[in-house]
C-alpha atoms as a PDB file:
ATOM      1  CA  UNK A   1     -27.340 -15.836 -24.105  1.00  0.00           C
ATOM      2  CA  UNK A   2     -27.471 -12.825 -22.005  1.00  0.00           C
ATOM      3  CA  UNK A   3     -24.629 -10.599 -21.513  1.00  0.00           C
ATOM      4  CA  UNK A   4     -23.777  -8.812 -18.004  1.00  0.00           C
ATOM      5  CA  UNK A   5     -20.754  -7.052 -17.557  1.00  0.00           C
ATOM      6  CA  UNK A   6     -18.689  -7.511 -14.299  1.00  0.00           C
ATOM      7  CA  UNK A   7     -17.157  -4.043 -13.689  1.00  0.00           C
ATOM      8  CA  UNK A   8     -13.492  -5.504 -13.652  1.00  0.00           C
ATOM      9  CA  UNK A   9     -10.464  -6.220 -15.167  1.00  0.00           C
ATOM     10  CA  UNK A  10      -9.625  -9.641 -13.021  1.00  0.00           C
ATOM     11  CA  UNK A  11     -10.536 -12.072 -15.321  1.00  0.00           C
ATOM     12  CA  UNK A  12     -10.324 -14.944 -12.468  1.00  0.00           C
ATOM     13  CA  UNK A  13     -13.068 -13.097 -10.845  1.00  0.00           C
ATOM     14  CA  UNK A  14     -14.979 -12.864 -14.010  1.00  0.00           C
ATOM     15  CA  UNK A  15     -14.572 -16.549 -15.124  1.00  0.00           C
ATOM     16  CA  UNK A  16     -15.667 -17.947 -11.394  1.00  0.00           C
ATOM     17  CA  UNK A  17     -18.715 -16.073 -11.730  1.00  0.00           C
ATOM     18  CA  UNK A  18     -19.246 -16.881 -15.447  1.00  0.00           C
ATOM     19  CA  UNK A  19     -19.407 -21.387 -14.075  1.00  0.00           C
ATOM     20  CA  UNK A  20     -22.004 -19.687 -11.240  1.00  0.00           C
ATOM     21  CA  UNK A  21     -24.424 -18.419 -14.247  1.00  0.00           C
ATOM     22  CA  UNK A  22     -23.337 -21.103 -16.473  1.00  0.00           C
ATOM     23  CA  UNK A  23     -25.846 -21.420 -19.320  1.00  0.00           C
ATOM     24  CA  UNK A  24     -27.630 -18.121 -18.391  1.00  0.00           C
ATOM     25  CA  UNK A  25     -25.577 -15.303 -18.858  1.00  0.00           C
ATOM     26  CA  UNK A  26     -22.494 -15.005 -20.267  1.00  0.00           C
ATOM     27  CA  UNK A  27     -20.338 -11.995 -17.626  1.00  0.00           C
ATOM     28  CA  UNK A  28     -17.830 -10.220 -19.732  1.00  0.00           C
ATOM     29  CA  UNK A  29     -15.431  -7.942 -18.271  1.00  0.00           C
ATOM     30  CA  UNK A  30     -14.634  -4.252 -18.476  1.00  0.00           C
ATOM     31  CA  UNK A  31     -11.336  -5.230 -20.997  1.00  0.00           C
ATOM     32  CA  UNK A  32     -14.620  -7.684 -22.950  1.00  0.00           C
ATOM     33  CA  UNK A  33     -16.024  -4.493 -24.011  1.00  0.00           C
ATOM     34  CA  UNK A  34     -13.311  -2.428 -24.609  1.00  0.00           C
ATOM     35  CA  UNK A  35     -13.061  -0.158 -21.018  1.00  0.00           C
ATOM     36  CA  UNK A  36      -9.519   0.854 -20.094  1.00  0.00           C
ATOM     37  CA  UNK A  37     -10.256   3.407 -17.643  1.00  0.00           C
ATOM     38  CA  UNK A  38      -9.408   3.239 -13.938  1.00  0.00           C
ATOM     39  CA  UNK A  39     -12.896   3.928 -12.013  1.00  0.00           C
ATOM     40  CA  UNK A  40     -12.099   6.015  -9.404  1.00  0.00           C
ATOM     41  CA  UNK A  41     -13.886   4.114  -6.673  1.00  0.00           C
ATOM     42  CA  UNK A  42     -14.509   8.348  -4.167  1.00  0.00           C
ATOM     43  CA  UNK A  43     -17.355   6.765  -1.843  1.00  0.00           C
ATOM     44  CA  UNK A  44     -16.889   6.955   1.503  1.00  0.00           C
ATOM     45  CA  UNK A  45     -18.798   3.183   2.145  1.00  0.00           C
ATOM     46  CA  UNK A  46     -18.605  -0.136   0.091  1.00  0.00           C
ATOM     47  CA  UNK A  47     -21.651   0.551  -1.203  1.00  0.00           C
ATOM     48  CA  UNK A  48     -21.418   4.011  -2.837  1.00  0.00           C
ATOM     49  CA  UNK A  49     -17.907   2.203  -4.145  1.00  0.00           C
ATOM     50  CA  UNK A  50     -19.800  -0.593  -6.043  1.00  0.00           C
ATOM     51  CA  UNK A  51     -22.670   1.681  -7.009  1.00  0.00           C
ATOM     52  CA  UNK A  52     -20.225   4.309  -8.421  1.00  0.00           C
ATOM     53  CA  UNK A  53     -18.957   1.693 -10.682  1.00  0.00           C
ATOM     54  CA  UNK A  54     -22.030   0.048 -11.838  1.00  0.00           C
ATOM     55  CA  UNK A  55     -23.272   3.143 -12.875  1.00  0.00           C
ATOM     56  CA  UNK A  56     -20.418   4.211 -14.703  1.00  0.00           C
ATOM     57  CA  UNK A  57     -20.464   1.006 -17.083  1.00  0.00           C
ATOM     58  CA  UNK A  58     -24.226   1.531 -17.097  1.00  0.00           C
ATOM     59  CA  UNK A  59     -24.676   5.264 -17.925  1.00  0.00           C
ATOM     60  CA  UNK A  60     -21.393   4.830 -20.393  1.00  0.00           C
ATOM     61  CA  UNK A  61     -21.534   1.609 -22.513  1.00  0.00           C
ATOM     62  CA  UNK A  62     -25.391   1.093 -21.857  1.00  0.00           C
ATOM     63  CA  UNK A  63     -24.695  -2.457 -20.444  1.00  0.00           C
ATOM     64  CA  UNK A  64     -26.723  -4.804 -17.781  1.00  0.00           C
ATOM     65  CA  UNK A  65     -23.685  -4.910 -15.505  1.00  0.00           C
ATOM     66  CA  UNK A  66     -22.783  -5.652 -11.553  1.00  0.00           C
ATOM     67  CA  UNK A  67     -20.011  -3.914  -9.433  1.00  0.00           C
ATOM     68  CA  UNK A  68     -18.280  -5.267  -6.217  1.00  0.00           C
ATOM     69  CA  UNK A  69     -16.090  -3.460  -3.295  1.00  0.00           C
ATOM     70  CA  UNK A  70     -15.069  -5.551  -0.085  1.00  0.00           C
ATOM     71  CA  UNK A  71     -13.236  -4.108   2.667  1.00  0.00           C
ATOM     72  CA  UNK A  72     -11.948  -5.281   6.171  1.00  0.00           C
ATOM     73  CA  UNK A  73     -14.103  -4.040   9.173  1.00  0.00           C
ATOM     74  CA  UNK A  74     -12.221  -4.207  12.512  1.00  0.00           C
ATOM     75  CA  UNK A  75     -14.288  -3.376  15.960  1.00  0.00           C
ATOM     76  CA  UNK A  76     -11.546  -2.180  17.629  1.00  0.00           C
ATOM     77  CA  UNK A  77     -10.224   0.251  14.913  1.00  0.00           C
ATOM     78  CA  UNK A  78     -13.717   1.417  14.540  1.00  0.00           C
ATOM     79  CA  UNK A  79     -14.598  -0.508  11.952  1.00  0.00           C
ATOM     80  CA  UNK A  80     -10.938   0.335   9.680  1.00  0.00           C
ATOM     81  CA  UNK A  81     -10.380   0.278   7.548  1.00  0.00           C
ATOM     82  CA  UNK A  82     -13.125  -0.275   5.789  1.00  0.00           C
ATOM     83  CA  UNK A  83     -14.037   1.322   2.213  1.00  0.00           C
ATOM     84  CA  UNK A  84     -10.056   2.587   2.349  1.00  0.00           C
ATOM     85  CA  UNK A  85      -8.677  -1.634   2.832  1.00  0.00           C
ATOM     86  CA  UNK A  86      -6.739  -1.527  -0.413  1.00  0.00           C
ATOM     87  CA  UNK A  87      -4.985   1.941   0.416  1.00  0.00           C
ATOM     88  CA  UNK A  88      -5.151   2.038   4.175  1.00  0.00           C
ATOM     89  CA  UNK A  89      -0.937   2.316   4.402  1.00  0.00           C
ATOM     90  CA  UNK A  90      -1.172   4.566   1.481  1.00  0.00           C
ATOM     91  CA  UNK A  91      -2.274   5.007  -2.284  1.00  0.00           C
ATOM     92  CA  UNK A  92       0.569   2.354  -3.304  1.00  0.00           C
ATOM     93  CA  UNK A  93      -2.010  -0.273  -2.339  1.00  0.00           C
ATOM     94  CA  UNK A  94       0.830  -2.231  -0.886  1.00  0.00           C
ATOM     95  CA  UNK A  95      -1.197  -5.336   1.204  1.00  0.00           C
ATOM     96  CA  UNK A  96       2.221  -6.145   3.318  1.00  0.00           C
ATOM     97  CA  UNK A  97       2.144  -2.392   4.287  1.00  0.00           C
ATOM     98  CA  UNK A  98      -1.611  -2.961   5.298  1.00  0.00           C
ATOM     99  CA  UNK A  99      -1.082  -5.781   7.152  1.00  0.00           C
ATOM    100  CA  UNK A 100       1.592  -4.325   9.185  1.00  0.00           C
ATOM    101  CA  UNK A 101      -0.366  -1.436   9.786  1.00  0.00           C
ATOM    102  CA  UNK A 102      -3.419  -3.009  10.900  1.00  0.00           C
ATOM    103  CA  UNK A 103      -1.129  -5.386  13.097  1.00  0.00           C
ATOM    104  CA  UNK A 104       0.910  -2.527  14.669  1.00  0.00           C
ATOM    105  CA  UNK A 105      -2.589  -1.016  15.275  1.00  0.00           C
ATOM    106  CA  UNK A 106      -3.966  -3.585  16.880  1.00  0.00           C
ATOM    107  CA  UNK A 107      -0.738  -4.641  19.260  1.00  0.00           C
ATOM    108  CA  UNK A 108      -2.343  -3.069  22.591  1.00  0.00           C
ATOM    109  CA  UNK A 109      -6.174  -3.846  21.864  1.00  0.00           C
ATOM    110  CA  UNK A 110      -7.490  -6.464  24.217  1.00  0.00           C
ATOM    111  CA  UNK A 111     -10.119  -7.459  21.198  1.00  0.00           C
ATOM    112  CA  UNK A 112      -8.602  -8.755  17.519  1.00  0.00           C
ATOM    113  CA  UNK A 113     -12.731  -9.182  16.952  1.00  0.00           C
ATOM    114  CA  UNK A 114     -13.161  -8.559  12.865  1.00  0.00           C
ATOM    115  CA  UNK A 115     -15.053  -8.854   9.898  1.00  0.00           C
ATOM    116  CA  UNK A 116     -14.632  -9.064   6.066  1.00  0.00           C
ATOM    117  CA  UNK A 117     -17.550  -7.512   3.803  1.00  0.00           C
ATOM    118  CA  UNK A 118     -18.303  -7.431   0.111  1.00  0.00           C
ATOM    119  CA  UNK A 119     -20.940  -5.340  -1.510  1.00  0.00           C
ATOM    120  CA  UNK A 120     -22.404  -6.088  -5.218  1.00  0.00           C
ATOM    121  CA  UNK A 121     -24.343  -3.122  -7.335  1.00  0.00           C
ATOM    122  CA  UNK A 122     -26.100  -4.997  -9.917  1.00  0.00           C
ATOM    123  CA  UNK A 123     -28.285  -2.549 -12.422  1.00  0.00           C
ATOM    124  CA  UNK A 124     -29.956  -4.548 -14.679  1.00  0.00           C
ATOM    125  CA  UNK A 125     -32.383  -2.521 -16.591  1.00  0.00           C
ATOM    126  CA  UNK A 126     -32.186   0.879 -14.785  1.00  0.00           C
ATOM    127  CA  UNK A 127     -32.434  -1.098 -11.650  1.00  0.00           C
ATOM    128  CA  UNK A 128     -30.332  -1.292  -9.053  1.00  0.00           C
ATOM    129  CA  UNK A 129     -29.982  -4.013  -6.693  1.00  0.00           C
ATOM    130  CA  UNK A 130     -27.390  -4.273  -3.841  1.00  0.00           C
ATOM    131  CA  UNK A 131     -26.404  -7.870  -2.618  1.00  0.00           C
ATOM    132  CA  UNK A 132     -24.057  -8.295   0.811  1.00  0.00           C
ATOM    133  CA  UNK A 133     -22.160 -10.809   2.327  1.00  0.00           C
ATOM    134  CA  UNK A 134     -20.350 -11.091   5.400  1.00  0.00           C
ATOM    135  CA  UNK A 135     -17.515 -12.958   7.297  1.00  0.00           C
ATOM    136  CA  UNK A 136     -16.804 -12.725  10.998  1.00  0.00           C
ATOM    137  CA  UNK A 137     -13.629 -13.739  12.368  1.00  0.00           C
ATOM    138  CA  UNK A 138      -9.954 -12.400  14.096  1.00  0.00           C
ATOM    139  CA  UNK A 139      -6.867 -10.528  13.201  1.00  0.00           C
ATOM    140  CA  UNK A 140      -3.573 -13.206  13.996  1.00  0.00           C
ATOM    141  CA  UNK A 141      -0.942 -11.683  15.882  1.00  0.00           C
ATOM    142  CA  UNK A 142       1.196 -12.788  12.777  1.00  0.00           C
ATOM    143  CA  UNK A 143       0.953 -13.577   8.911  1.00  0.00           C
ATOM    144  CA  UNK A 144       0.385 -17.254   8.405  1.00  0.00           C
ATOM    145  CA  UNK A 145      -0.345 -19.091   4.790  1.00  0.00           C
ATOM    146  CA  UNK A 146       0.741 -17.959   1.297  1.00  0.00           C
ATOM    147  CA  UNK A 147      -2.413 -18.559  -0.718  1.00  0.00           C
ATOM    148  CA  UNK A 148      -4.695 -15.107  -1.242  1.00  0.00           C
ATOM    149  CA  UNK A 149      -4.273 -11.873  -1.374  1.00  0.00           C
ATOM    150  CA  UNK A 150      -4.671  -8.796   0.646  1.00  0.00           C
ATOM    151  CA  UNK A 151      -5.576  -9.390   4.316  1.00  0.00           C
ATOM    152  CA  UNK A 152      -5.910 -13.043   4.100  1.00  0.00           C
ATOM    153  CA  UNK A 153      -2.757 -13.869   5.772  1.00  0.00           C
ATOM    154  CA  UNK A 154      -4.380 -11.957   9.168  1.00  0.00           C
ATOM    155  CA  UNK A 155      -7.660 -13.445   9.044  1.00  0.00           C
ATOM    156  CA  UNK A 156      -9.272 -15.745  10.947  1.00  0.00           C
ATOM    157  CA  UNK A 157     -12.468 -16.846  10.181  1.00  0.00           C
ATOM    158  CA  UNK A 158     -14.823 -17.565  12.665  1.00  0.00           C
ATOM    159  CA  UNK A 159     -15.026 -21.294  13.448  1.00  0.00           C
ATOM    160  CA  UNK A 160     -11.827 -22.123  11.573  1.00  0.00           C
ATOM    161  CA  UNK A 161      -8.460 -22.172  13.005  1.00  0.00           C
ATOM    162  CA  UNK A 162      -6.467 -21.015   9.988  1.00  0.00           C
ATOM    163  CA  UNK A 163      -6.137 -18.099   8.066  1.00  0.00           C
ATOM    164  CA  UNK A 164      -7.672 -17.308   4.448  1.00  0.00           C
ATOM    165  CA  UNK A 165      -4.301 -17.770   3.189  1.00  0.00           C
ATOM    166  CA  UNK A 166      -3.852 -21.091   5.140  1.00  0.00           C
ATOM    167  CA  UNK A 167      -6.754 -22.684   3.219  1.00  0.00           C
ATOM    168  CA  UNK A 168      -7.179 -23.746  -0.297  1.00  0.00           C
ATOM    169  CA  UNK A 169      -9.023 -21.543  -2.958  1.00  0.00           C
ATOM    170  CA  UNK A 170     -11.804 -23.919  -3.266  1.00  0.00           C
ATOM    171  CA  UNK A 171     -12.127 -24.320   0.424  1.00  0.00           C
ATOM    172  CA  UNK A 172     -12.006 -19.933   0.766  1.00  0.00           C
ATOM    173  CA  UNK A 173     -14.210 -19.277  -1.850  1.00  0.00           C
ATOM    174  CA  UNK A 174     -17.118 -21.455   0.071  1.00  0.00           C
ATOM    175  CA  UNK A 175     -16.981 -19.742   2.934  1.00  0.00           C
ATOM    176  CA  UNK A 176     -16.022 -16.029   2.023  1.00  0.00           C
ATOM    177  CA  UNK A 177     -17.400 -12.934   2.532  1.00  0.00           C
ATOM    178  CA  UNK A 178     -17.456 -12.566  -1.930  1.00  0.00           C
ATOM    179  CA  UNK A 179     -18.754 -15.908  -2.120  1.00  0.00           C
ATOM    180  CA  UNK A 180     -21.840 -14.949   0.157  1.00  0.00           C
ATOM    181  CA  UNK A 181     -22.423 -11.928  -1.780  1.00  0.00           C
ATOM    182  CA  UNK A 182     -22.240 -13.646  -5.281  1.00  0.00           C
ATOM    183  CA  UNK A 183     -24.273 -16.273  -4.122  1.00  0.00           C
ATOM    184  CA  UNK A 184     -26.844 -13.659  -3.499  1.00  0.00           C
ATOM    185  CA  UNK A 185     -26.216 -12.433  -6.682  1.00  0.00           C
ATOM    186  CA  UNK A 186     -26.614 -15.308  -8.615  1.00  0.00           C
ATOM    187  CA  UNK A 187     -29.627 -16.864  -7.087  1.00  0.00           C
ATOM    188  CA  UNK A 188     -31.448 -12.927  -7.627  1.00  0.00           C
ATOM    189  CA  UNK A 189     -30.038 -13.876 -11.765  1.00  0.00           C
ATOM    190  CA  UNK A 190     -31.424 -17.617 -11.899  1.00  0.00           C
ATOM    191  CA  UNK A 191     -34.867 -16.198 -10.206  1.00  0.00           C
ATOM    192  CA  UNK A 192     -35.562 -13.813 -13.142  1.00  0.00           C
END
């Protein structure tokens, strides 16, 4: 079976996207073939992010391999923050002191209008291949649920009336903006 390296150490990440390409690739993950270090993700969009990853797998262990970055777009912050979503109160990467930031932020905008992104580098050959995905939605005025991580407690997806971390896993990871994106990704995989 084919091998393609997913450019992180979240093995939960790695094994939902290993029943995806079930049969047809086996996805290892950067601790699968023996990477410790910390990619320092310096691009100043999601893209350059997963790119700068991809390539470093590719160009250092000579592996087919596929990168992601996802970050929280809000219209009224002008589009914040973005690429810097994990570290936006700080380098800590503390997601209560994000969400409080982004809902301080936000307490005098007349528009909570938002969106959730993830980008996916795959090089697969020398090639490189970008695959999006996309989730519209709101910022709450509060935190509601306890499943998730990150922003999920604040986010509202469009046509729901609960927050990502109001819904179940199964029910999240059908209409995320990750699942979009690795649904692009896989159906590119099962078309070569």
């Amino acid at each position: 079976m084919t091998q393609l390296v997913f450019a992180t150490h979240n093995k939960n990440k790695s094994f939902e996207i290993n029943k995806m390409l079930e049969g047809q690739y086996e996805v290892l993950t950067l601790s699968d073939i023996g990477c410790t270090e910390d990619i320092p993700e310096t691009g100043l969009t999601l893209e350059e992010n997963a790119l700068i990853k991809a390539r470093y797998v590719y160009s250092n262990y000579k592996k087919n391999c596929f990168a992601d970055d996802s970050g929280l777009e809000i219209d009224a912050l002008d589009n914040e923050p973005g690429v810097f979503s994990a570290r936006y109160a700080g380098d800590e990467k503390n997601d209560e002191a994000n969400m409080q930031k982004v809902l301080s932020e936000l307490a005098d905008k007349p528009s909570r209008d938002a969106q959730f992104r993830t980008v996916i580098a795959l090089i697969l050959d020398g090639k490189e291949f970008l695959f999006e995905g996309a989730i519209r939605g709101t910022i709450a005025t509060e935190k509601k649920g306890t499943k998730g991580f990150g922003y999920d407690p604040v986010f509202i997806p469009e046509q729901q009336t609960r927050t990502f971390a109001e819904m179940e896993p199964e029910e999240k990871n059908t209409i995320s903006h990750r699942a979009l994106a690795v649904k692009k990704l896989t159906d590119f995989l099962k078309s070569k």
